[in-house]
N, C-alpha and C. Protein backbone atom coordinates (compact mmCIF):
# COMPACT_ATOMS: atom_id res chain seq x y z
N UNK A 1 -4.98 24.26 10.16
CA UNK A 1 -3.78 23.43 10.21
C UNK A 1 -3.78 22.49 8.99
N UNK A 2 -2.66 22.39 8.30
CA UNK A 2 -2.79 21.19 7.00
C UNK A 2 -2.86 20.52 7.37
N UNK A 3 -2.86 19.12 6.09
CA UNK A 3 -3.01 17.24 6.72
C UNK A 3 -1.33 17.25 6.94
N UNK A 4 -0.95 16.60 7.63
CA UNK A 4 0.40 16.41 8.09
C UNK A 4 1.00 15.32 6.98
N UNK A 5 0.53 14.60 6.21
CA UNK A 5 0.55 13.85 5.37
C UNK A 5 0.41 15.01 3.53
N UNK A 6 -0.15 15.59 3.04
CA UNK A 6 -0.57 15.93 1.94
C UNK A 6 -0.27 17.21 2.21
N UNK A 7 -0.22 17.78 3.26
CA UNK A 7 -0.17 19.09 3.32
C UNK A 7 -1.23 20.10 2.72
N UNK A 8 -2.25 19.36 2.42
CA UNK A 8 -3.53 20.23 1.81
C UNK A 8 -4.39 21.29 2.86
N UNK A 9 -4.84 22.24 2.96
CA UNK A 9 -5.26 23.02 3.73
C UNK A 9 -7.01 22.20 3.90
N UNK A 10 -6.99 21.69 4.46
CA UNK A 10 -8.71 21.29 4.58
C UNK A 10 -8.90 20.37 5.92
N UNK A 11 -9.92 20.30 6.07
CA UNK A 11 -10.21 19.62 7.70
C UNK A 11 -10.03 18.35 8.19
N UNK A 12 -9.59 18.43 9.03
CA UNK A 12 -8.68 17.16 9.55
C UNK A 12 -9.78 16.18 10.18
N UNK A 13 -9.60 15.33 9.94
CA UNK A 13 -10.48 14.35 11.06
C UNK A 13 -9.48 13.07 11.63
N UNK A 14 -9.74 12.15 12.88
CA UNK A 14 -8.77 11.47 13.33
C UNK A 14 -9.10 10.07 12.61
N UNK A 15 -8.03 9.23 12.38
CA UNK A 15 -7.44 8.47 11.64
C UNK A 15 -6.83 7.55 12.17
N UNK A 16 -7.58 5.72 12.39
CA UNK A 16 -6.88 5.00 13.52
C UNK A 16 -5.68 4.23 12.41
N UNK A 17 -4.44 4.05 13.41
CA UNK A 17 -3.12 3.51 12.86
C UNK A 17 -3.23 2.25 13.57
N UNK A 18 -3.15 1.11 12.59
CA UNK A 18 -3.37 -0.18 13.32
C UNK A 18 -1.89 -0.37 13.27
N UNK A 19 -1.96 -1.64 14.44
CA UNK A 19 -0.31 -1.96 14.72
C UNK A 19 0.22 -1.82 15.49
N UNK A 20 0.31 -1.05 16.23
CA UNK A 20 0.94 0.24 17.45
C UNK A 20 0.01 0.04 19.00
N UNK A 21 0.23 1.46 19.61
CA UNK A 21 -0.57 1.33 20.26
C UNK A 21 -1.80 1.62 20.33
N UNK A 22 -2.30 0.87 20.78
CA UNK A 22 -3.84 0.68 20.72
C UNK A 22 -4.89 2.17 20.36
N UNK A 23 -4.58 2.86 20.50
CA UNK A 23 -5.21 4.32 21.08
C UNK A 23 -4.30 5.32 19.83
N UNK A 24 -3.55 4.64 19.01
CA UNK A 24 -2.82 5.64 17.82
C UNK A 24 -3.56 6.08 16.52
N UNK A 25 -3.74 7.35 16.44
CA UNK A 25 -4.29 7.96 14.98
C UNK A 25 -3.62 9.10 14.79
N UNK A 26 -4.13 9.89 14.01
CA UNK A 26 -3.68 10.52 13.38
C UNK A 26 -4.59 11.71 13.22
N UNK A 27 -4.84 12.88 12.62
CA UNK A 27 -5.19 13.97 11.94
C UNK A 27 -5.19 14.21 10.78
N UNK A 28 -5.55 13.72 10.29
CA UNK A 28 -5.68 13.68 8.39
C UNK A 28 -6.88 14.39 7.30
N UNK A 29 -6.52 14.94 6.28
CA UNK A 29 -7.72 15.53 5.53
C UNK A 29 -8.50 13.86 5.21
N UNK A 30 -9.78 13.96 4.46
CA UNK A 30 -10.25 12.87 4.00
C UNK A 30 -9.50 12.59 2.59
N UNK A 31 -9.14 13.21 1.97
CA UNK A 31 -8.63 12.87 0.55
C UNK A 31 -7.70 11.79 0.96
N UNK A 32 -6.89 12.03 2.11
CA UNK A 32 -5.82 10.90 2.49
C UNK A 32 -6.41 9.66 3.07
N UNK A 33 -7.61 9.90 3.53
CA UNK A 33 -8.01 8.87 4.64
C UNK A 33 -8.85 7.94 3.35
N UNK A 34 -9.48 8.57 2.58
CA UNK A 34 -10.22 7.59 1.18
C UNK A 34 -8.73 6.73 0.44
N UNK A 35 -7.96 7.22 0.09
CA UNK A 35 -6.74 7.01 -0.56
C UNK A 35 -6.00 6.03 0.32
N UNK A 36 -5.79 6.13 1.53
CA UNK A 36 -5.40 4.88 2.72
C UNK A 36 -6.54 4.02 2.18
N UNK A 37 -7.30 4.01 2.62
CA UNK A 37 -8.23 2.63 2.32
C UNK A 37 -8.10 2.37 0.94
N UNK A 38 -8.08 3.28 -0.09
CA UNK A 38 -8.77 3.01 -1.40
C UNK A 38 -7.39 2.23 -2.32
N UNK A 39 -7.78 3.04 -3.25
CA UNK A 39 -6.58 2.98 -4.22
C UNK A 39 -6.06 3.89 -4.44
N UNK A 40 -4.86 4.89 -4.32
CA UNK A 40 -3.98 5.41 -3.66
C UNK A 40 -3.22 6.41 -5.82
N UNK A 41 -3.72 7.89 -5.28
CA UNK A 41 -3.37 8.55 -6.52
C UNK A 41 -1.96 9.06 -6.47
N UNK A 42 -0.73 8.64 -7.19
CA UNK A 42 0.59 8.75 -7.20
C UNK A 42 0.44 10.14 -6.35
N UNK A 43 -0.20 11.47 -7.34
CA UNK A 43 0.58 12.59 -7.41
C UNK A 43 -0.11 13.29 -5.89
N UNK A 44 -1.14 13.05 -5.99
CA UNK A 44 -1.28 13.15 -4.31
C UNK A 44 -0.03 13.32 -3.04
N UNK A 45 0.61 12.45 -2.96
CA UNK A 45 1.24 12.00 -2.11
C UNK A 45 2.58 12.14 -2.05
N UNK A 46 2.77 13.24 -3.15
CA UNK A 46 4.17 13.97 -3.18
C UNK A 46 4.45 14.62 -2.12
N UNK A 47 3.81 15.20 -0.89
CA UNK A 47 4.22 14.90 0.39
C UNK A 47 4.80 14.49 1.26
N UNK A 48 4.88 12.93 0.98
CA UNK A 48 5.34 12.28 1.57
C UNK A 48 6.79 12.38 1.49
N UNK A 49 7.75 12.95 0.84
CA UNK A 49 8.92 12.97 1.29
C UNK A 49 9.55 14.17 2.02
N UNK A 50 8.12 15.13 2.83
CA UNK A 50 8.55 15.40 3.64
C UNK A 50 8.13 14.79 5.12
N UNK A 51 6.71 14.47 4.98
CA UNK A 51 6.22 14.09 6.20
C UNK A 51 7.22 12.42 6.66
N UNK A 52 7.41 11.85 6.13
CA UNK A 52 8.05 10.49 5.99
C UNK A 52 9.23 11.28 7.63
N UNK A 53 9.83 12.45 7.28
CA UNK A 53 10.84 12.54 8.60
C UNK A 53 10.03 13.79 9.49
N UNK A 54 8.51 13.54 9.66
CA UNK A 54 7.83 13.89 10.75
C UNK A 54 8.78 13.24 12.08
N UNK A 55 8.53 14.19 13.34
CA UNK A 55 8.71 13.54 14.85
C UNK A 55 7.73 12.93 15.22
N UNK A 56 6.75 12.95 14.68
CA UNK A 56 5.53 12.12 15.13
C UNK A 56 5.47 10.86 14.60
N UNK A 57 5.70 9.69 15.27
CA UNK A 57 5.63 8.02 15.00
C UNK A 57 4.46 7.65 13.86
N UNK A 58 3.71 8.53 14.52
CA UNK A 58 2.03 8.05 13.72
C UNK A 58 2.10 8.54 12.14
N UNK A 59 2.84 9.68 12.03
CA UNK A 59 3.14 10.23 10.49
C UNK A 59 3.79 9.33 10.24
N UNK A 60 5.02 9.34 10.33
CA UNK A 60 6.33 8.12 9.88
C UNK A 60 5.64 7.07 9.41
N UNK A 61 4.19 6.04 10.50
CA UNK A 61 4.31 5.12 9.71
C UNK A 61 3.20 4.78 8.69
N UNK A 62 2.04 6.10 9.00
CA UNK A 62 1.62 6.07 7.68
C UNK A 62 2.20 6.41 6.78
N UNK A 63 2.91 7.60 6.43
CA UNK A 63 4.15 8.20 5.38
C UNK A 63 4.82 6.50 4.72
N UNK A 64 5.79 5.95 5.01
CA UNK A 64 6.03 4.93 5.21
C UNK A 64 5.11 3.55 5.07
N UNK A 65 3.88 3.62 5.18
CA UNK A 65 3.09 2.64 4.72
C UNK A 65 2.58 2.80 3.15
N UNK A 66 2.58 4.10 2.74
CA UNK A 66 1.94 4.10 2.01
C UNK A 66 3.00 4.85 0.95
N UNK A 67 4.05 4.65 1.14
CA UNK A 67 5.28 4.79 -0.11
C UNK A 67 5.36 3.62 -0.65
N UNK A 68 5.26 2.44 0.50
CA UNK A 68 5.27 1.03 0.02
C UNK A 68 3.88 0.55 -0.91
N UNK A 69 3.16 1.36 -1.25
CA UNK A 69 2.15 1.05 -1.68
C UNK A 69 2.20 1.51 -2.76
N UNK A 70 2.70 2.32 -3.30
CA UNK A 70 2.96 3.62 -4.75
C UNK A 70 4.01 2.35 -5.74
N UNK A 71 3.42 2.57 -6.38
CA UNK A 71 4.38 2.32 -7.93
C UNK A 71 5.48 2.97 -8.27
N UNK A 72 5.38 4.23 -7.75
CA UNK A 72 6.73 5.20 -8.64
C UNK A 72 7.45 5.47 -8.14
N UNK A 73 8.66 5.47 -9.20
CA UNK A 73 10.46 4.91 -8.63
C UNK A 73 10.24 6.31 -7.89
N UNK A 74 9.53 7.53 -7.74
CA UNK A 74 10.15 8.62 -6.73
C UNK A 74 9.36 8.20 -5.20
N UNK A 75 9.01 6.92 -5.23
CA UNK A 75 8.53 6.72 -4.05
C UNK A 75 9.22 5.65 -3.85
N UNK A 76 9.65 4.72 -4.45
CA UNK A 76 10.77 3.81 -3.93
C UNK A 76 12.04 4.33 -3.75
N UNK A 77 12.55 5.27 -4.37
CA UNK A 77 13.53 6.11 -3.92
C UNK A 77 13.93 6.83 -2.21
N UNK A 78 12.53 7.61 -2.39
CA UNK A 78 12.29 7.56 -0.76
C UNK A 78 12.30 6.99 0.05
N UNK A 79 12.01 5.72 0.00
CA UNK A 79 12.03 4.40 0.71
C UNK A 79 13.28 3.74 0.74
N UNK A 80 14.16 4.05 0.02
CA UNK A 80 15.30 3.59 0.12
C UNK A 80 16.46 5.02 0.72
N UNK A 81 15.40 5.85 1.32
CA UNK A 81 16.45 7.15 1.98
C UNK A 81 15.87 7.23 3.53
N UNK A 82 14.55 6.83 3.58
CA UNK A 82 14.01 6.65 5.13
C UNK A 82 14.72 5.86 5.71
N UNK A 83 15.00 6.04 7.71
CA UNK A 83 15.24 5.63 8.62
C UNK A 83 14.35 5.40 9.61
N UNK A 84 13.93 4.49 10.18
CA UNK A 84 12.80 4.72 11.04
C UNK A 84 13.68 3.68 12.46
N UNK A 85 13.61 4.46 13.54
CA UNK A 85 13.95 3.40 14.59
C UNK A 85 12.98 2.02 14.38
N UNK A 86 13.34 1.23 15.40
CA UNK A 86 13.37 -0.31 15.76
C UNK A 86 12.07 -0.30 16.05
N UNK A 87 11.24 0.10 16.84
CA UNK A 87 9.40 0.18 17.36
C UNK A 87 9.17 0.77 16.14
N UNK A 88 9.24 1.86 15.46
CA UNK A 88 8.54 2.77 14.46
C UNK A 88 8.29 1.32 13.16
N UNK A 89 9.53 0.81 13.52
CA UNK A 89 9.61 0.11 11.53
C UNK A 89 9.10 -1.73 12.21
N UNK A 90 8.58 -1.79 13.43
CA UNK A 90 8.31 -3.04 13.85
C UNK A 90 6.28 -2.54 13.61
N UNK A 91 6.15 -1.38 13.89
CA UNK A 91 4.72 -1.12 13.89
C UNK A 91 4.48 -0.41 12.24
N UNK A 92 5.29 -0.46 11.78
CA UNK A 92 5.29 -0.06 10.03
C UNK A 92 5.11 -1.99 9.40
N UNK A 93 5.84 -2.78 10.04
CA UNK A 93 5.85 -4.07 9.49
C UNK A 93 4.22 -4.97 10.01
N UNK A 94 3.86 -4.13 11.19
CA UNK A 94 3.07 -4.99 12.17
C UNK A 94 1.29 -5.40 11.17
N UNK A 95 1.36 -4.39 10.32
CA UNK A 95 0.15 -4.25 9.94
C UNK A 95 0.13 -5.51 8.83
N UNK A 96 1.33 -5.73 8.01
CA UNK A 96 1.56 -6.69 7.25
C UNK A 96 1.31 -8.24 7.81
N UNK A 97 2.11 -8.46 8.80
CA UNK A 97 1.90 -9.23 9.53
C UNK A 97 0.81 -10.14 10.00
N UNK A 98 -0.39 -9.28 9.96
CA UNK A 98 -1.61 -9.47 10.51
C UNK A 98 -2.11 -9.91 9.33
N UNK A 99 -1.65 -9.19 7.96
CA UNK A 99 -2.34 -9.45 6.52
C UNK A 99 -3.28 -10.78 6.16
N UNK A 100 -4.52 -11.20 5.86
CA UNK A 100 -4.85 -11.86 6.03
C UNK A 100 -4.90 -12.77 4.19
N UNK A 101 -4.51 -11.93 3.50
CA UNK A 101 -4.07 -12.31 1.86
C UNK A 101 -3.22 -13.29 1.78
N UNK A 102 -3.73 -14.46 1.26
CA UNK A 102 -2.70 -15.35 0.78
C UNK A 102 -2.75 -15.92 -0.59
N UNK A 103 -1.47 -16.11 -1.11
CA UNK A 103 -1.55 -16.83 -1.94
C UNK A 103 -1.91 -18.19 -2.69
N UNK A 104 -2.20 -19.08 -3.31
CA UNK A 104 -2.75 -20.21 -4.20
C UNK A 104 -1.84 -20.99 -3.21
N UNK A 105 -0.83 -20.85 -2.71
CA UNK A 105 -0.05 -21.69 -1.71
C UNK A 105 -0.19 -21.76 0.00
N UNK A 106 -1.26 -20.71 0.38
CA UNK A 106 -1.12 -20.50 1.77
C UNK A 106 -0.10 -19.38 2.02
N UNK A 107 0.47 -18.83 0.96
CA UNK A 107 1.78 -17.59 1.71
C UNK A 107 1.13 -16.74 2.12
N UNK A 108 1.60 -15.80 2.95
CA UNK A 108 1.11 -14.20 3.21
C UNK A 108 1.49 -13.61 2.21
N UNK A 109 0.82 -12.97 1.91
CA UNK A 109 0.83 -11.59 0.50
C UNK A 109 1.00 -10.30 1.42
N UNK A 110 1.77 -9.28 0.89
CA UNK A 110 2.12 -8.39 1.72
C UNK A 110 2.08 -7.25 0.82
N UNK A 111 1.70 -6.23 1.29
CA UNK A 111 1.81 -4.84 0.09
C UNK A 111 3.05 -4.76 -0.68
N UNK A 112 3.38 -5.00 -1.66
CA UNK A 112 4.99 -4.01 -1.88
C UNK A 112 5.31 -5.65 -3.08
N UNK A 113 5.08 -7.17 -2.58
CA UNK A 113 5.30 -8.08 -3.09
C UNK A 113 5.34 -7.96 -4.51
N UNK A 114 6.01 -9.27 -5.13
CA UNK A 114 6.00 -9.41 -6.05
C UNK A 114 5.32 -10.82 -6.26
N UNK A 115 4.34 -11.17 -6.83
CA UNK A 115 3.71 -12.35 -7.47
C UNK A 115 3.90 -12.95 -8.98
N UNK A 116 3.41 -13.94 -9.05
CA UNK A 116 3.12 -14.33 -10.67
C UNK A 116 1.99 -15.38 -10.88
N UNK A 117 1.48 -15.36 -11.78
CA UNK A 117 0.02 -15.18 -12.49
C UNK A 117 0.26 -17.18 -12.68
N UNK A 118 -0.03 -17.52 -11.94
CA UNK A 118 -0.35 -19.30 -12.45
C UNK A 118 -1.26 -19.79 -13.09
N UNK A 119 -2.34 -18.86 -13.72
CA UNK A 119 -2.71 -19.21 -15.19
C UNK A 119 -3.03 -18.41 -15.77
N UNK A 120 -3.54 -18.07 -17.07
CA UNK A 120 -3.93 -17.25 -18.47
C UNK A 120 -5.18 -16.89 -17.41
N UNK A 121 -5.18 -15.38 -17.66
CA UNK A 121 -6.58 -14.33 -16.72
C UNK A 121 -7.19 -13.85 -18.05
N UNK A 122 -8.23 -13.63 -18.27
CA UNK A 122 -8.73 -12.90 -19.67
C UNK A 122 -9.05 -11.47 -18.52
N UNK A 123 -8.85 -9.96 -19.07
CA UNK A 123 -9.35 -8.79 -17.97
C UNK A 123 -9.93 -8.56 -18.72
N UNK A 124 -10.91 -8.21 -18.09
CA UNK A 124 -12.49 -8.26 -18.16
C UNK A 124 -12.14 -6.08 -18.72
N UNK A 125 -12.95 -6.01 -20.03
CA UNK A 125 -13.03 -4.28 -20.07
C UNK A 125 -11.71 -4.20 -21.01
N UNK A 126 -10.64 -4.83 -20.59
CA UNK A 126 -8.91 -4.16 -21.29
C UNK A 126 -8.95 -5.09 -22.52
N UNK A 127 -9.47 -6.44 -22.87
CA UNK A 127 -8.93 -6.54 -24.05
C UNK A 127 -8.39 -7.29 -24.46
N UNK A 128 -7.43 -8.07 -23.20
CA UNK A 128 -6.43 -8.84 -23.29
C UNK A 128 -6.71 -9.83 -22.34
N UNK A 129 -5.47 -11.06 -22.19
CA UNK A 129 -5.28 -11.98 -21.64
C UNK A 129 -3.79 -12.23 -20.74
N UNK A 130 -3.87 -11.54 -19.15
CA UNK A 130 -2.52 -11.96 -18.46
C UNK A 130 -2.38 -13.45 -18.73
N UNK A 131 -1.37 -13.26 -19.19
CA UNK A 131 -0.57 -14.42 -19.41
C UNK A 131 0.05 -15.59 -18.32
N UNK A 132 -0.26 -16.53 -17.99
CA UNK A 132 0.39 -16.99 -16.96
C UNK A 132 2.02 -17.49 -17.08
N UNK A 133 2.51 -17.17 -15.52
CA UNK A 133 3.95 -16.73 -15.57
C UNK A 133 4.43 -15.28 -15.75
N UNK A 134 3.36 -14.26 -15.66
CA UNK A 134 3.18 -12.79 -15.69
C UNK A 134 3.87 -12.79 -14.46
N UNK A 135 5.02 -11.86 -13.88
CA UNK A 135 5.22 -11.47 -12.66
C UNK A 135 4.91 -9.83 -12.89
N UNK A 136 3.95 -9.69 -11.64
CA UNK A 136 3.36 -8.52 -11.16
C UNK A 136 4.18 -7.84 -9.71
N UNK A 137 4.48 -6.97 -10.02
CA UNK A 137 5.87 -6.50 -9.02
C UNK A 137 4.55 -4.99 -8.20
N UNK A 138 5.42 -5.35 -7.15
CA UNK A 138 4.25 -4.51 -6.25
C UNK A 138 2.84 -3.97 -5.73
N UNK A 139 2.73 -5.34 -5.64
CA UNK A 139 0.91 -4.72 -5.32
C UNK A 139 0.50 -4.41 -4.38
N UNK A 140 -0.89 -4.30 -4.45
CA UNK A 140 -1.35 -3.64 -3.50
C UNK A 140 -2.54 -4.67 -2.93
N UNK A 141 -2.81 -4.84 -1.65
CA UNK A 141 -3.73 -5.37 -0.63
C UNK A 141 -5.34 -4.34 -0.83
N UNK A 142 -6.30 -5.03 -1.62
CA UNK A 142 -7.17 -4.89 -1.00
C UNK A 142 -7.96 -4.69 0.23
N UNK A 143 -8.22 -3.87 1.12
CA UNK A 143 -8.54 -3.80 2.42
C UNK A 143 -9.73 -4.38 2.60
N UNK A 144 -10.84 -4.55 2.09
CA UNK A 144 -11.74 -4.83 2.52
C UNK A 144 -12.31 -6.33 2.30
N UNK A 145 -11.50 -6.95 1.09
CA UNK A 145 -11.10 -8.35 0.69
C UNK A 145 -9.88 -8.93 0.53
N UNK A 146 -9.60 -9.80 1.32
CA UNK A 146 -8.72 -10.57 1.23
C UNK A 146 -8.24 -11.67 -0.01
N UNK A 147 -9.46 -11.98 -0.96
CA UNK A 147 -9.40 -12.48 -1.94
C UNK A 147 -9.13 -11.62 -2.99
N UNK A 148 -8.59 -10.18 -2.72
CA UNK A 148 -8.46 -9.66 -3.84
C UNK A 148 -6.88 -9.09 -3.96
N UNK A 149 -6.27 -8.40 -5.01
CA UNK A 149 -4.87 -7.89 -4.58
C UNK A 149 -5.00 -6.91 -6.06
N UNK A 150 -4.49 -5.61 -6.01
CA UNK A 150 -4.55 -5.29 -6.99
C UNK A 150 -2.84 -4.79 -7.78
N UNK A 151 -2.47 -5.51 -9.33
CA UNK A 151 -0.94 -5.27 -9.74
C UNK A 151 -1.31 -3.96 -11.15
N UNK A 152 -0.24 -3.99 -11.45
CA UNK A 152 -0.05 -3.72 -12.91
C UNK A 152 0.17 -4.88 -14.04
N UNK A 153 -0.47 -4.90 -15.29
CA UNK A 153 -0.51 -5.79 -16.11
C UNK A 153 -0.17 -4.89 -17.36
N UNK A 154 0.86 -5.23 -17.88
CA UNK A 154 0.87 -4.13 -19.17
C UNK A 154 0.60 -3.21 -19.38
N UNK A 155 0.54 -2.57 -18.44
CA UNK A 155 0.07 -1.03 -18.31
C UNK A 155 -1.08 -0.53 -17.48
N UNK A 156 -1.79 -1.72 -17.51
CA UNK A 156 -2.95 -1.68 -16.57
C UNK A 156 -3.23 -2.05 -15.64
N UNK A 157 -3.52 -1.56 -14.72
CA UNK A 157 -4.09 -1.07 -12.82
C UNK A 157 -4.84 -2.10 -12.77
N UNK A 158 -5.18 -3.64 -12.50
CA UNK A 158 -6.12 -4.78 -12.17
C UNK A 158 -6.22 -5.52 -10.81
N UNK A 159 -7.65 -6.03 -10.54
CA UNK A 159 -7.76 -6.25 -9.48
C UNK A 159 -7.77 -7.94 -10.11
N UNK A 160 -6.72 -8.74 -9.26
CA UNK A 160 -6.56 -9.92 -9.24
C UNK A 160 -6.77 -11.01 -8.28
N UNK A 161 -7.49 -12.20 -8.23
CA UNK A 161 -7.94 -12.93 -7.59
C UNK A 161 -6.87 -13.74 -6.76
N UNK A 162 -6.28 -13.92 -5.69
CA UNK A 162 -5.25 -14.81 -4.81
C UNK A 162 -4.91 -16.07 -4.88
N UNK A 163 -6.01 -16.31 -5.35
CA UNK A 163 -6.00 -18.28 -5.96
C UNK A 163 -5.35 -18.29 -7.10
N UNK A 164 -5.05 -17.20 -7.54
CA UNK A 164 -4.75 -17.07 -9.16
C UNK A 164 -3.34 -16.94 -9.18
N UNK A 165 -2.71 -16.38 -8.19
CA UNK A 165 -1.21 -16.05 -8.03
C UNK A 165 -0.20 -16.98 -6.73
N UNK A 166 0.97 -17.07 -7.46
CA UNK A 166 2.08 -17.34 -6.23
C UNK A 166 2.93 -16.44 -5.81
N UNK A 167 3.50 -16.20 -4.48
CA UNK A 167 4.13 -15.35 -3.94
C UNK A 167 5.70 -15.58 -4.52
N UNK A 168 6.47 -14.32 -5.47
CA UNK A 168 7.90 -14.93 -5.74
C UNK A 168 9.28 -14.72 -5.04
């Protein structure tokens, strides 16, 4: 059976969906289940605009969680063609909710946000210096730290510190 997500032919293992009900996962290859937690490879996940109108809740809102997580306009596109009933898109929001990322102000940081850089960052390896007053449009939540968030900076994929940014 493929991943219902990637559609890759390889072995499924179950996959808990926080948010929902208690007892919700999924069937997923591991390539998807590293990529949920991890940092998330665009072309992978060209999938998703079919699984996104799965009958199964649990597809929808990973499909759906993790469009919001992609950079590329063919995944915000999608996101702007999905429908999800009232429970589906309350347990798609629920996980945010809980987010424990905040900003230099106390805000919740949420996947998908847009921030900006409240002072000069030197990145460490690239070369350069984010500039403060940088707005970083869509990032992504670190899962396993809350002090961390990772944007795009001029081209480059960086993991940025929360004290360092405001929510815009």
């Amino acid at each position: 059976m493929p991943c219902p997500l990637c559609a890759a032919d390889a072995p499924l293992s179950s996959f808990p969906v926080p948010g929902g009900p208690a007892d919700a996962s999924a069937d997923i290859c591991a390539t998807c289940a590293a990529q949920i937690d991890g940092t998330p490879e665009e072309n992978h996940w060209r999938g998703l605009a079919s699984s996104m109108w799965s009958e199964d809740a649990v597809i929808q809102v990973l499909s759906v969680r993790m469009l919001k997580r992609l950079e590329a306009a063919w995944a915000r596109d999608l996101l702007d063609q999905v429908y999800l009933d009232e429970d589906t898109q309350s347990w798609v929001d629920n996980v945010a909710a809980a987010s424990n990322h905040k900003d230099s102000n106390g805000v919740t940081l949420n996947a998908g946000d847009t921030v900006v850089l409240i002072k000069d960052l030197p990145v460490k390896g690239a070369g350069f210096t984010a500039k403060r007053g940088t707005a970083v449009r869509g990032i992504s939540l670190v899962a396993d730290n809350p002090e961390h968030i990772e944007g795009r900076v001029e081209g480059q994929r960086i993991v940025i510190l929360t004290q360092f940014v405001k929510k815009k």
